[in-house]
N, C-alpha and C. Protein backbone atom coordinates (compact mmCIF):
# COMPACT_ATOMS: atom_id res chain seq x y z
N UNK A 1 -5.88 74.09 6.62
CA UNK A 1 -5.62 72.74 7.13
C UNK A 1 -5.56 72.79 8.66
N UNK A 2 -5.83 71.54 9.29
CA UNK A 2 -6.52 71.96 10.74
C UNK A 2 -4.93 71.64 11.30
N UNK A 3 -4.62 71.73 12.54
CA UNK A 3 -3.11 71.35 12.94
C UNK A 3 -3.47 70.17 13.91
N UNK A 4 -2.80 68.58 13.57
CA UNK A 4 -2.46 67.80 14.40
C UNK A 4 -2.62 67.74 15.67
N UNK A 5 -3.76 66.92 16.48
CA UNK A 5 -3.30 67.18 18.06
C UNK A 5 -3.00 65.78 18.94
N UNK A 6 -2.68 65.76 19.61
CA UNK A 6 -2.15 64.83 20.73
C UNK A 6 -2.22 64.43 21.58
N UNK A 7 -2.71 63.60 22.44
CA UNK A 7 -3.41 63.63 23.43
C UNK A 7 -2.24 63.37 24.90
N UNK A 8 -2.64 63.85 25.85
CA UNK A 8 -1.62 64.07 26.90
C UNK A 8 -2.32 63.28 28.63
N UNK A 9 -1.55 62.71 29.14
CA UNK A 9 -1.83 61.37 30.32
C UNK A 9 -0.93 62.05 31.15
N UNK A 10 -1.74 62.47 32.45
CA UNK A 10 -1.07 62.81 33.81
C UNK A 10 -1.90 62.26 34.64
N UNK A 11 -0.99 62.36 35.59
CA UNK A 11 -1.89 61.72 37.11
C UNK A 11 -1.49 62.75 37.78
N UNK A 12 -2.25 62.99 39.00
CA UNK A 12 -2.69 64.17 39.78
C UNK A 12 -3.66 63.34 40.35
N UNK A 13 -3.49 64.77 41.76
CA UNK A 13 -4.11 63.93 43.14
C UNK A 13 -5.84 64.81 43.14
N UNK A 14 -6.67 63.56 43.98
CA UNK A 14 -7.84 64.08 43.15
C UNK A 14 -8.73 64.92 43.86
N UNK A 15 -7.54 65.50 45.19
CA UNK A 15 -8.14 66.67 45.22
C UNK A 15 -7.92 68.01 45.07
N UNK A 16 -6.27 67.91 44.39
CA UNK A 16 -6.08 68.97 43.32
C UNK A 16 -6.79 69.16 42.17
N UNK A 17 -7.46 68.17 41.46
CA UNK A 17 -7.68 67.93 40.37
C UNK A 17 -9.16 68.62 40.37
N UNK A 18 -9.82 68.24 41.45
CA UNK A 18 -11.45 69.05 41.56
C UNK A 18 -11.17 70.28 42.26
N UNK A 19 -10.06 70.50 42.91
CA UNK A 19 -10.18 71.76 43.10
C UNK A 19 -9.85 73.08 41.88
N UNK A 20 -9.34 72.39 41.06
CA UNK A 20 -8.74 73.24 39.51
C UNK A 20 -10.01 73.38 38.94
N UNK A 21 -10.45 72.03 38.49
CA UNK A 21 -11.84 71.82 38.02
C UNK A 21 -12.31 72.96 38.25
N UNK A 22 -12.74 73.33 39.86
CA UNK A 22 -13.73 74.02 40.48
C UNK A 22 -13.42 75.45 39.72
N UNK A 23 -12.44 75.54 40.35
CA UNK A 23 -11.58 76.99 39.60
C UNK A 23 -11.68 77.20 38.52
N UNK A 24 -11.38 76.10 37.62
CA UNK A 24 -11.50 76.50 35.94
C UNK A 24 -13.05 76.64 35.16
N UNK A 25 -14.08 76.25 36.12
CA UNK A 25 -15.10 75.93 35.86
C UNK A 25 -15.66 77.77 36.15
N UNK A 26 -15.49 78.10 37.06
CA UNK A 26 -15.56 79.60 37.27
C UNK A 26 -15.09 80.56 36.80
N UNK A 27 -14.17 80.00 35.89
CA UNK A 27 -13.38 81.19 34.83
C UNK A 27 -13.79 80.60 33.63
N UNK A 28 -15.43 79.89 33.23
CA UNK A 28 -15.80 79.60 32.00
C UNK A 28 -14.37 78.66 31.19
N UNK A 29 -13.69 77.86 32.29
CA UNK A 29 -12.62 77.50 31.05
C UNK A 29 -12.86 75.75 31.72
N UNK A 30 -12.20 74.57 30.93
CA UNK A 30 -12.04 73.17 31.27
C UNK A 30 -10.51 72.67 31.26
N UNK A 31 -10.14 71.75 31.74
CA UNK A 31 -9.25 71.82 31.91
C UNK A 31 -7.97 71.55 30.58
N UNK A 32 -8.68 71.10 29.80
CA UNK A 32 -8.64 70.88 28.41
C UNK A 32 -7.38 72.06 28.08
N UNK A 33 -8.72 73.09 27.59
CA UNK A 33 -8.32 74.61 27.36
C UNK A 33 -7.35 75.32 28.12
N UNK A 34 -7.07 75.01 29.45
CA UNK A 34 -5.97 75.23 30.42
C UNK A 34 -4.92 74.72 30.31
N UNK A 35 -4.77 73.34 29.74
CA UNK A 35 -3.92 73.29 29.66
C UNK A 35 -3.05 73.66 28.68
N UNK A 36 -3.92 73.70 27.50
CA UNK A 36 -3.27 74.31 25.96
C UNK A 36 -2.85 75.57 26.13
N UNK A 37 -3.68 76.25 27.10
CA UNK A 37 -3.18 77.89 27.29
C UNK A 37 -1.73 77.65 28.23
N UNK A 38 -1.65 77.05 29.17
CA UNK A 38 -0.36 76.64 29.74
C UNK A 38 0.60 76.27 28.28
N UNK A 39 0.95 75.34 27.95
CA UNK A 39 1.39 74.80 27.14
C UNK A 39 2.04 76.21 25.61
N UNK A 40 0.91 76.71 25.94
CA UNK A 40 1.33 78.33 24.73
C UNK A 40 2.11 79.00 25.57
N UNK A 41 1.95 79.42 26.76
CA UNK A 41 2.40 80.07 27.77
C UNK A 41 3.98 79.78 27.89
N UNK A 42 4.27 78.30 27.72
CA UNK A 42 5.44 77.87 27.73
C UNK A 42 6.58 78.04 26.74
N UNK A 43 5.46 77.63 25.93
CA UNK A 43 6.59 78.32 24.26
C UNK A 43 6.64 79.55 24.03
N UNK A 44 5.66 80.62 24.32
CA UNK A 44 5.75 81.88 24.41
C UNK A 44 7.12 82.47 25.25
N UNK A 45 7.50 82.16 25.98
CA UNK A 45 7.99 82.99 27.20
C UNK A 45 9.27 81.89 27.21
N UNK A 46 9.24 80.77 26.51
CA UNK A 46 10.85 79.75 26.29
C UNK A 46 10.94 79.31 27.68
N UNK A 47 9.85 79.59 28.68
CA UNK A 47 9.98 78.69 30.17
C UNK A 47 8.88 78.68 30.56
N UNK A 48 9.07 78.46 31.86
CA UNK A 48 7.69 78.29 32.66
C UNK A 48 7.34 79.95 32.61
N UNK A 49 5.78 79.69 32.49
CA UNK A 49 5.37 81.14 32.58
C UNK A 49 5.10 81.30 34.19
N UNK A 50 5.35 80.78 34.51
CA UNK A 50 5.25 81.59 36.61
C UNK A 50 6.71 81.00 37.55
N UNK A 51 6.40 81.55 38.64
CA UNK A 51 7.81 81.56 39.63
C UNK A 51 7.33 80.41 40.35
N UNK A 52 8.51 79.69 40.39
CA UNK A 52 8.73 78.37 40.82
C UNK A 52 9.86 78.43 41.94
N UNK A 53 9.47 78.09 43.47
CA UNK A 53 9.84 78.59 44.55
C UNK A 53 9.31 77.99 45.82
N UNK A 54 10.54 77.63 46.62
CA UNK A 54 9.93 77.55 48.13
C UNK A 54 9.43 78.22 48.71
N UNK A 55 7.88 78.11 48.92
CA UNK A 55 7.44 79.09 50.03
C UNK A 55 8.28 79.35 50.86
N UNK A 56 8.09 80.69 51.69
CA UNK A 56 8.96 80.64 53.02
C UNK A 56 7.85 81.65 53.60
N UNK A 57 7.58 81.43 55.18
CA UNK A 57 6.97 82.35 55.67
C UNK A 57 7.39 83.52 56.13
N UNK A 58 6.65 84.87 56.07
CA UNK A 58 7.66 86.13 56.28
C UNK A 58 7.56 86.10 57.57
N UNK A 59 8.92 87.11 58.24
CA UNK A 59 9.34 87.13 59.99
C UNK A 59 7.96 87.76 60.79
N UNK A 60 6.78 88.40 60.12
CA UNK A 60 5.79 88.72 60.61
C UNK A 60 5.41 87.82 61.21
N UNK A 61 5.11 86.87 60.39
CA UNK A 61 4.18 85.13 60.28
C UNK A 61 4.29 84.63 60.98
N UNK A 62 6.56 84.36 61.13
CA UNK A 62 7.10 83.35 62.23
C UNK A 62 7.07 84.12 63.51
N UNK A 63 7.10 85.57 63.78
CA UNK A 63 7.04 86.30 65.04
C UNK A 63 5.38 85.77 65.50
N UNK A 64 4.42 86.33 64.59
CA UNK A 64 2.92 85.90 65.31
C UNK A 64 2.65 84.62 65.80
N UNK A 65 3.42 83.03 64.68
CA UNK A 65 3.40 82.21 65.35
C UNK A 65 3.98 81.60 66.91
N UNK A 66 5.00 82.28 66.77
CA UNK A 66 6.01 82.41 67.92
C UNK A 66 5.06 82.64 69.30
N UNK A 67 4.62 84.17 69.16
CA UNK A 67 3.60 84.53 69.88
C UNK A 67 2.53 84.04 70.86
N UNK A 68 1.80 83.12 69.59
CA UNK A 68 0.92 82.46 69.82
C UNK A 68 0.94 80.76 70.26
N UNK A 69 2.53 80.23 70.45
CA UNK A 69 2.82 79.28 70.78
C UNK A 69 3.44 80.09 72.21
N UNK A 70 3.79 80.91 72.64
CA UNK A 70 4.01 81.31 74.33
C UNK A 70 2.87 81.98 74.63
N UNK A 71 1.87 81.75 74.01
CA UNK A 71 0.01 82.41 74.79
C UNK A 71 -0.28 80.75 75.47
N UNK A 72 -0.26 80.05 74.06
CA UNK A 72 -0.50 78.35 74.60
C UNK A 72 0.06 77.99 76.10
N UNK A 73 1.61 78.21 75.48
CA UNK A 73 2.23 77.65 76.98
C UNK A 73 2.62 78.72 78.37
N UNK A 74 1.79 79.32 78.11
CA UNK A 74 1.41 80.18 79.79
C UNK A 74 2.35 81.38 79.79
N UNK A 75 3.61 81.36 78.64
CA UNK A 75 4.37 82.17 78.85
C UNK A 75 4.24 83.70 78.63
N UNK A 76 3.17 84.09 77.66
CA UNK A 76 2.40 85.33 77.49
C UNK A 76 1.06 85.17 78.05
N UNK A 77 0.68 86.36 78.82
CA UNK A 77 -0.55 86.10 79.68
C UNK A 77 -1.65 86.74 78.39
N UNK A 78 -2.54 86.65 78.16
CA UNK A 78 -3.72 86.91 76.82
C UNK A 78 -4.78 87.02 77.49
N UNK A 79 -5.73 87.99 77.27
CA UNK A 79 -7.19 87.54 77.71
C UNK A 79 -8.10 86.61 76.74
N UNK A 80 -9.04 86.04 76.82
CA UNK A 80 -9.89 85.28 76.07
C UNK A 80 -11.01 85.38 76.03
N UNK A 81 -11.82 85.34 74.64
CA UNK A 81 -13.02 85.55 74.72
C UNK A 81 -14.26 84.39 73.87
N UNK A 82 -15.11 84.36 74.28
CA UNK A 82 -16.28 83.47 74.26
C UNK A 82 -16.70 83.88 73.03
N UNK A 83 -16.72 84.93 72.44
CA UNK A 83 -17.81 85.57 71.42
C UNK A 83 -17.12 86.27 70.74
N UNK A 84 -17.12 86.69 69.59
CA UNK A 84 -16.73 88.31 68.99
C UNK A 84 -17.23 89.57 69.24
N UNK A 85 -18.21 89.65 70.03
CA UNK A 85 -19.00 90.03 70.63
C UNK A 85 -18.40 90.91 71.68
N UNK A 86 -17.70 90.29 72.34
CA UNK A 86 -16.88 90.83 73.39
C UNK A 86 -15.57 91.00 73.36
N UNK A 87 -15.07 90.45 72.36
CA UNK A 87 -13.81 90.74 72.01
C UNK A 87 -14.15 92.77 71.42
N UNK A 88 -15.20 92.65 70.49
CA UNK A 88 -15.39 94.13 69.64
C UNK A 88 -15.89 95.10 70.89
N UNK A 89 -16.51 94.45 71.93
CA UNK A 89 -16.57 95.14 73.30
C UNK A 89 -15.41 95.87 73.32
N UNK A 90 -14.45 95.07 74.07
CA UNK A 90 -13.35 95.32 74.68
C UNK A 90 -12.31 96.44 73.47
N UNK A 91 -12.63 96.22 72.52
CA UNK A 91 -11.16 96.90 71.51
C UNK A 91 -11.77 98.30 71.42
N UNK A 92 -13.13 98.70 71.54
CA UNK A 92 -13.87 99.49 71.50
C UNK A 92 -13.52 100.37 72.58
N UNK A 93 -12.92 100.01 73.88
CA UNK A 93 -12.62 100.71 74.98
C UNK A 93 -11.70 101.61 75.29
C-alpha cells in the first residue's frame, strides 16, 4: 500500500529559491526530493539535522578588515598595483 502524501506551501525569496534550484539541479536532485530528504533528516536525528547559529567573523577577518580600513584612510601606508602582474613582480623579489 502506497503511503499518503501532502502537499506543503512556503514562500521564499526568489533568489534563494533559484539559487537552491541551481544547486539541487547539480546534485541530480529537485527541490521536491530535498525537501523530503530534509524532512527524514528531521525525524531521524529528533531535530534539525544542521547547526543553527550566528555567524560571527573570526579575529583574523576582523584584524584584516581593520587593516584594510587604515590602508583606506591613509593611516597604513600600502603600495598599489595596476596589474597582478606586478604585484607577482614584486613578491617575487
Amino acid at each position: 500500500m502506497e503511503a499518503a502524501t501532502s502537499a506543503i506551501s512556503v514562500q521564499v525569496d526568489s533568489y534563494d529559491k533559484e539559487m537552491a534550484n541551481s544547486i539541487l539541479k547539480n546534485l541530480g536532485l529537485n527541490m521536491s526530493t530535498f525537501v523530503n530528504m530534509a524532512i527524514k533528516q528531521l525525524i531521524y536525528t529528533d531535530g534539525l539535522p544542521f547547526e543553527v547559529k550566528n555567524p560571527k567573523p573570526s579575529s583574523e577577518l576582523l584584524e584584516a578588515l581593520k587593516e584594510g580600513e587604515d590602508i583606506l584612510n591613509g593611516k597604513i601606508d600600502a603600495k598599489g598595483y595596476n596589474n597582478a602582474y606586478d604585484m607577482l613582480k614584486d613578491l617575487k623579489k
